[in-house]
N, C-alpha and C. Protein backbone atom coordinates (compact mmCIF):
# COMPACT_ATOMS: atom_id res chain seq x y z
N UNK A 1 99.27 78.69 110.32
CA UNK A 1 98.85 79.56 111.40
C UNK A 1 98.91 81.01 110.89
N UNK A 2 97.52 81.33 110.78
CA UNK A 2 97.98 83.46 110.28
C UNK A 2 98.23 83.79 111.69
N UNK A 3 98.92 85.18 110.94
CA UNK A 3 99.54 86.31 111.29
C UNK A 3 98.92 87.43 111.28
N UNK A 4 98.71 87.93 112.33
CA UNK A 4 98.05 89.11 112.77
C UNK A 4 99.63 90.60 112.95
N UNK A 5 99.44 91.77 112.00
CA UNK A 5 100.49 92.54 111.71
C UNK A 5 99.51 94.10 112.54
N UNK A 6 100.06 94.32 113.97
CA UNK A 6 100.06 95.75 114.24
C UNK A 6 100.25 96.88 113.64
N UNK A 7 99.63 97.66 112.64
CA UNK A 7 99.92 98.75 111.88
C UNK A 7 100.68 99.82 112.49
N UNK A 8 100.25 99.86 114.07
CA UNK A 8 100.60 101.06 114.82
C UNK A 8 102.37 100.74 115.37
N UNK A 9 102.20 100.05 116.03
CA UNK A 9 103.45 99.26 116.11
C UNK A 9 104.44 98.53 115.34
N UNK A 10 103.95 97.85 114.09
CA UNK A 10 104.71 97.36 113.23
C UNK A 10 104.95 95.85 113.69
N UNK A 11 104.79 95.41 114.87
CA UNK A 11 104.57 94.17 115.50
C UNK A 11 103.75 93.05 114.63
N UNK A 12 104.54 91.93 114.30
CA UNK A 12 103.56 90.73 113.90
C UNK A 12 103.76 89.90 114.67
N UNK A 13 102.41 89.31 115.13
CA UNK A 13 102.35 87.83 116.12
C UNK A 13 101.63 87.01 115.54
N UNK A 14 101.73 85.65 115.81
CA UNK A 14 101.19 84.27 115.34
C UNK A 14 99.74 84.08 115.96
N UNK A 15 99.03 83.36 115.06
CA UNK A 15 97.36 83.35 116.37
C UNK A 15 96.93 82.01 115.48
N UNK A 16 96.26 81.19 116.37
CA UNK A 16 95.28 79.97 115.68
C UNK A 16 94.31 80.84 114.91
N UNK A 17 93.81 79.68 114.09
CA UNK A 17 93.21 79.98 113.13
C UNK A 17 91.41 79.87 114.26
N UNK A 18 90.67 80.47 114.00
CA UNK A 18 89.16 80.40 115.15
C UNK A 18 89.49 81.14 116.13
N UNK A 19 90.39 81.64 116.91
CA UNK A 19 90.29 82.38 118.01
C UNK A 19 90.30 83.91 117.52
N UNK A 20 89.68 84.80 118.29
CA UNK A 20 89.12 86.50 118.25
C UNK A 20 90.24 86.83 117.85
N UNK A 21 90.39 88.33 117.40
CA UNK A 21 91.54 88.92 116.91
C UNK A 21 91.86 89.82 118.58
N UNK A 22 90.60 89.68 119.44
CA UNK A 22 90.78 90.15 120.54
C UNK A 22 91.82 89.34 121.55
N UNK A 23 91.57 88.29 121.77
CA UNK A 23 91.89 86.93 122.16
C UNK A 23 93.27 86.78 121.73
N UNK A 24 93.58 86.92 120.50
CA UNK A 24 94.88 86.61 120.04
C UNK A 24 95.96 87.94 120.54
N UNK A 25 96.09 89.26 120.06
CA UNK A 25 95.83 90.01 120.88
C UNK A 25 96.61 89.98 122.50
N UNK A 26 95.69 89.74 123.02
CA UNK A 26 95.23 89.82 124.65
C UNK A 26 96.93 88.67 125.02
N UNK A 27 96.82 87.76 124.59
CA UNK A 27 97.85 86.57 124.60
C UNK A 27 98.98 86.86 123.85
N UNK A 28 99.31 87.82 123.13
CA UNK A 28 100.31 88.15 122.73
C UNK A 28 100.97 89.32 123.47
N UNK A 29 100.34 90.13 124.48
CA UNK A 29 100.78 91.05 125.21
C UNK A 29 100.47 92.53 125.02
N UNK A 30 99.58 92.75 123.55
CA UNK A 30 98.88 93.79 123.25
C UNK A 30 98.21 94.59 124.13
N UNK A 31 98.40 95.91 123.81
CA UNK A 31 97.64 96.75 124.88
C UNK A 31 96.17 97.70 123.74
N UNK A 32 95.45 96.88 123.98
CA UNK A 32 94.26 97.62 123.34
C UNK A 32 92.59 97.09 124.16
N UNK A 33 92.04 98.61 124.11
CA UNK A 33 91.07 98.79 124.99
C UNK A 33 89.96 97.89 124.75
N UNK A 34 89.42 96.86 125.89
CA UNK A 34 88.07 96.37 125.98
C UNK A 34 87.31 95.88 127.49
N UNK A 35 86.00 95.58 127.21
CA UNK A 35 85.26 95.47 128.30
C UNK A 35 85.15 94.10 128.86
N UNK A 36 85.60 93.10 127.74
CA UNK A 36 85.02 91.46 127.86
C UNK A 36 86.05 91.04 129.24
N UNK A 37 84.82 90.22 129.17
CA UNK A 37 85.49 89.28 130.36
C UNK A 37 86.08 87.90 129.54
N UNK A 38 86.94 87.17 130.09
CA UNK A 38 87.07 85.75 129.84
C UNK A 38 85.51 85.17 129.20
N UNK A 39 85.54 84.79 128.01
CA UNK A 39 84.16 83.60 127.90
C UNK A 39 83.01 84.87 127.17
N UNK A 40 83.32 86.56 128.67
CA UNK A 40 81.70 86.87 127.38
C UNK A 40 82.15 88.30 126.64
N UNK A 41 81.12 88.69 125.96
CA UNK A 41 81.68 89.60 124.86
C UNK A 41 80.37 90.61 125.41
N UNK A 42 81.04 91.98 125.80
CA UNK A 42 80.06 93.18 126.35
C UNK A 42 79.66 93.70 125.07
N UNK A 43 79.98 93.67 123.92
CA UNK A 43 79.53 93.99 122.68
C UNK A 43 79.01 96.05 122.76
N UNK A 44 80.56 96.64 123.31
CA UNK A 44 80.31 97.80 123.85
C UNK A 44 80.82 98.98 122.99
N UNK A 45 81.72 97.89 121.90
CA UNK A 45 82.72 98.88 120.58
C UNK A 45 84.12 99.74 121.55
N UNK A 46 84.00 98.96 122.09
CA UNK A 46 85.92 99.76 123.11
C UNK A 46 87.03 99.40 122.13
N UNK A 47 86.66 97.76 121.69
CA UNK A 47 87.71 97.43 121.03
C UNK A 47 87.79 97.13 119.36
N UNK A 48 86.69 98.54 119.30
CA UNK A 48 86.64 98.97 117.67
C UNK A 48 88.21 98.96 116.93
N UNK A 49 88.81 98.13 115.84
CA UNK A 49 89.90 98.40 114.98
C UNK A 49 89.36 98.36 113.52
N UNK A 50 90.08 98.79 112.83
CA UNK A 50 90.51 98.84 111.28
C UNK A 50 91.49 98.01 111.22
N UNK A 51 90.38 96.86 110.25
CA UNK A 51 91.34 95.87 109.57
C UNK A 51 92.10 96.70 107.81
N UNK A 52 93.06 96.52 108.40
CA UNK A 52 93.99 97.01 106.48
C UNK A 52 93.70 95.93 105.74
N UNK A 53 93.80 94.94 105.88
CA UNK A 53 94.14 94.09 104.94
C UNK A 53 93.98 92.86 105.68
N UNK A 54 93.04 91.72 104.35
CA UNK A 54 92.59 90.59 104.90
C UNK A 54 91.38 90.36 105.87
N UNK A 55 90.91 90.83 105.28
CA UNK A 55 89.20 91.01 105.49
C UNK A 55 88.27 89.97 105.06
N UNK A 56 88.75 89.36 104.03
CA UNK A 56 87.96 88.26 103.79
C UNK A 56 88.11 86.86 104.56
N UNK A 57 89.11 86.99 105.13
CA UNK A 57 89.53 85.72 105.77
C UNK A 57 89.15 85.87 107.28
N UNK A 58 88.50 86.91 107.45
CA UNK A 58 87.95 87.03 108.72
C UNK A 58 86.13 86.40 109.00
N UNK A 59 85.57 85.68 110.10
CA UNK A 59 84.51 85.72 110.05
C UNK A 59 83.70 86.55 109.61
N UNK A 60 82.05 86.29 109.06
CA UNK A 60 81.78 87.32 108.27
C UNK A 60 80.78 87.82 109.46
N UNK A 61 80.97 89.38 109.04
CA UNK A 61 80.30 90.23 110.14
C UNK A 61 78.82 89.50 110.23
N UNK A 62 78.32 89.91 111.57
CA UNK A 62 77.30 89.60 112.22
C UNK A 62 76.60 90.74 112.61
N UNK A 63 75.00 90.76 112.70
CA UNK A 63 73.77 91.46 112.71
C UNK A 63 74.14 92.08 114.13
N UNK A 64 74.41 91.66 115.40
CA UNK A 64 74.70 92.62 116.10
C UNK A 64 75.95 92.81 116.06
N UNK A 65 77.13 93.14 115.85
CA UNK A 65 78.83 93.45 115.22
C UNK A 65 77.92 94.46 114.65
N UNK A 66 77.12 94.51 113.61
CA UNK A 66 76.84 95.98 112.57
C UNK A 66 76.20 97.15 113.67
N UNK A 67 74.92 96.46 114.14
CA UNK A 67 74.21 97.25 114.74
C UNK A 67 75.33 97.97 115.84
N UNK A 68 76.21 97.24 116.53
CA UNK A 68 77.27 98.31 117.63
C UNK A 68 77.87 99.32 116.40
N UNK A 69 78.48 98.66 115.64
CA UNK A 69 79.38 99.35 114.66
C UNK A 69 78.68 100.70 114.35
N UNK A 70 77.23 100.85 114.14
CA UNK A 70 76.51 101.69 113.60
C UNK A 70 76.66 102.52 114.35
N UNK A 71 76.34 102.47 115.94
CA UNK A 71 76.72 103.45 117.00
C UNK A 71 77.89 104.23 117.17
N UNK A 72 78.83 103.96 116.40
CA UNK A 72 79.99 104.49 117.09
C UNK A 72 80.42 105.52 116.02
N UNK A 73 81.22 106.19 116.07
CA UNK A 73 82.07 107.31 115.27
C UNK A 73 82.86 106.85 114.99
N UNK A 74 83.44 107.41 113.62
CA UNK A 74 84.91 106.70 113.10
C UNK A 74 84.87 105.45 111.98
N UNK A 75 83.45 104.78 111.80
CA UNK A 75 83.45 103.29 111.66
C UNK A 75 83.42 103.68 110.04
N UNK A 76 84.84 102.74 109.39
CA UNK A 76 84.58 102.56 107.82
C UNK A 76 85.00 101.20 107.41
N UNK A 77 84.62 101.16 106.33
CA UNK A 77 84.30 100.31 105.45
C UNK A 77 85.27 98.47 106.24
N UNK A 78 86.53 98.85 107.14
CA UNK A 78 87.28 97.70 107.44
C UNK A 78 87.26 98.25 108.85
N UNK A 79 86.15 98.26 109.40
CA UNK A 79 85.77 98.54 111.06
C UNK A 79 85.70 97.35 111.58
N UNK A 80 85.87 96.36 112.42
CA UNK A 80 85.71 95.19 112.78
C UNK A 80 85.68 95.63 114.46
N UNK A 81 84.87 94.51 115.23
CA UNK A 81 84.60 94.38 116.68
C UNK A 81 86.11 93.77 117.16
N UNK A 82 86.95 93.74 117.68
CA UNK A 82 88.24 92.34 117.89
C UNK A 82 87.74 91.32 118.57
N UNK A 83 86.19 91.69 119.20
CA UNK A 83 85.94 90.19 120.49
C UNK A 83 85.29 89.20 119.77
N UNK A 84 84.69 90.19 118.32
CA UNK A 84 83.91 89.10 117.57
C UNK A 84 84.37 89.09 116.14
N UNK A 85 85.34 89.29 115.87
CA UNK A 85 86.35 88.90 114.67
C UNK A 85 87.22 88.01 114.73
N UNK A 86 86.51 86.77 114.09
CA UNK A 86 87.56 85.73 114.44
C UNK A 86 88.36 85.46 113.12
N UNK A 87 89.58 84.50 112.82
CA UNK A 87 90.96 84.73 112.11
C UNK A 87 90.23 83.47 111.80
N UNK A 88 90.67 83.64 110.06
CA UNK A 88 90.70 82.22 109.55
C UNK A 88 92.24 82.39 109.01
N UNK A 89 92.53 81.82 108.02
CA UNK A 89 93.62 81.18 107.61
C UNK A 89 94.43 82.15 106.83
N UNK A 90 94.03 83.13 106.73
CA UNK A 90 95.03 84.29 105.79
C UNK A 90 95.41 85.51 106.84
N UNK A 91 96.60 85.75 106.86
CA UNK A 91 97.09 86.54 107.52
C UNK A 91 96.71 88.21 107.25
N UNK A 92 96.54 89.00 108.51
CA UNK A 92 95.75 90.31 108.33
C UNK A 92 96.31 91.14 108.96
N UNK A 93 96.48 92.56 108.82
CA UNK A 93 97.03 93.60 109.25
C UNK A 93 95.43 94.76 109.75
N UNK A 94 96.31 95.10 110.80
CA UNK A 94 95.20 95.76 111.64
C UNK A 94 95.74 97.02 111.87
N UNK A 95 94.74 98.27 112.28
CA UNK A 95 95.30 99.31 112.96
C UNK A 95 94.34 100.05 113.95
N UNK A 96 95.14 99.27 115.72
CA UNK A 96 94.37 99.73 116.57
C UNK A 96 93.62 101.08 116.96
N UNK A 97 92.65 101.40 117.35
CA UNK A 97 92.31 103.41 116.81
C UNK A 97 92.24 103.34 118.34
N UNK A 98 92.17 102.42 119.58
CA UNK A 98 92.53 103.08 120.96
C UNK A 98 93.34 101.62 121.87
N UNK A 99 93.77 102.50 123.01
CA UNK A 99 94.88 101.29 123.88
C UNK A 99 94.72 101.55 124.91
């Protein structure tokens, strides 16, 4: 089971492997900003983060994930969506940029 590591907080929590980094997150008691509902994804960039580390073990970005990403300010090289970044099997460190 990876491990998802709060940069801002220093917090690590446990998450299945396939569920969002949003999702995992959300169920662990995290306070970081988004629009989704249960089930859909507003694809609006609220819950823009910087992955540190373990990027490859994340789903691989998707054609609209870039196109929001492109819109927004701030976005580098380990910018990820959290509603549509899902966790595979290697544990990753994140650092939320709003809450």
């Amino acid at each position: 089971m990876p491990t998802i590591t709060v940069k801002n907080t220093g917090k690590t929590l446990e998450a299945a492997e396939g569920t969002s980094i949003l999702q995992a997150l959300l169920a662990a008691g995290e306070n970081i900003a988004h629009k989704c509902e249960e089930g859909k994804t507003e694809l609006c960039g609220a819950c823009h983060l910087f992955v540190v580390e373990g990027r490859k073990s994340l789903s691989k970005i998707q054609r609209s994930e870039n196109e929001m990403l492109d819109t927004l300010v701030g976005v580098g090289s380990g910018s990820r969506l959290a509603c549509l970044a899902i966790l595979g099997t290697e544990n990753i460190t994140i650092e939320l940029l709003s809450a």
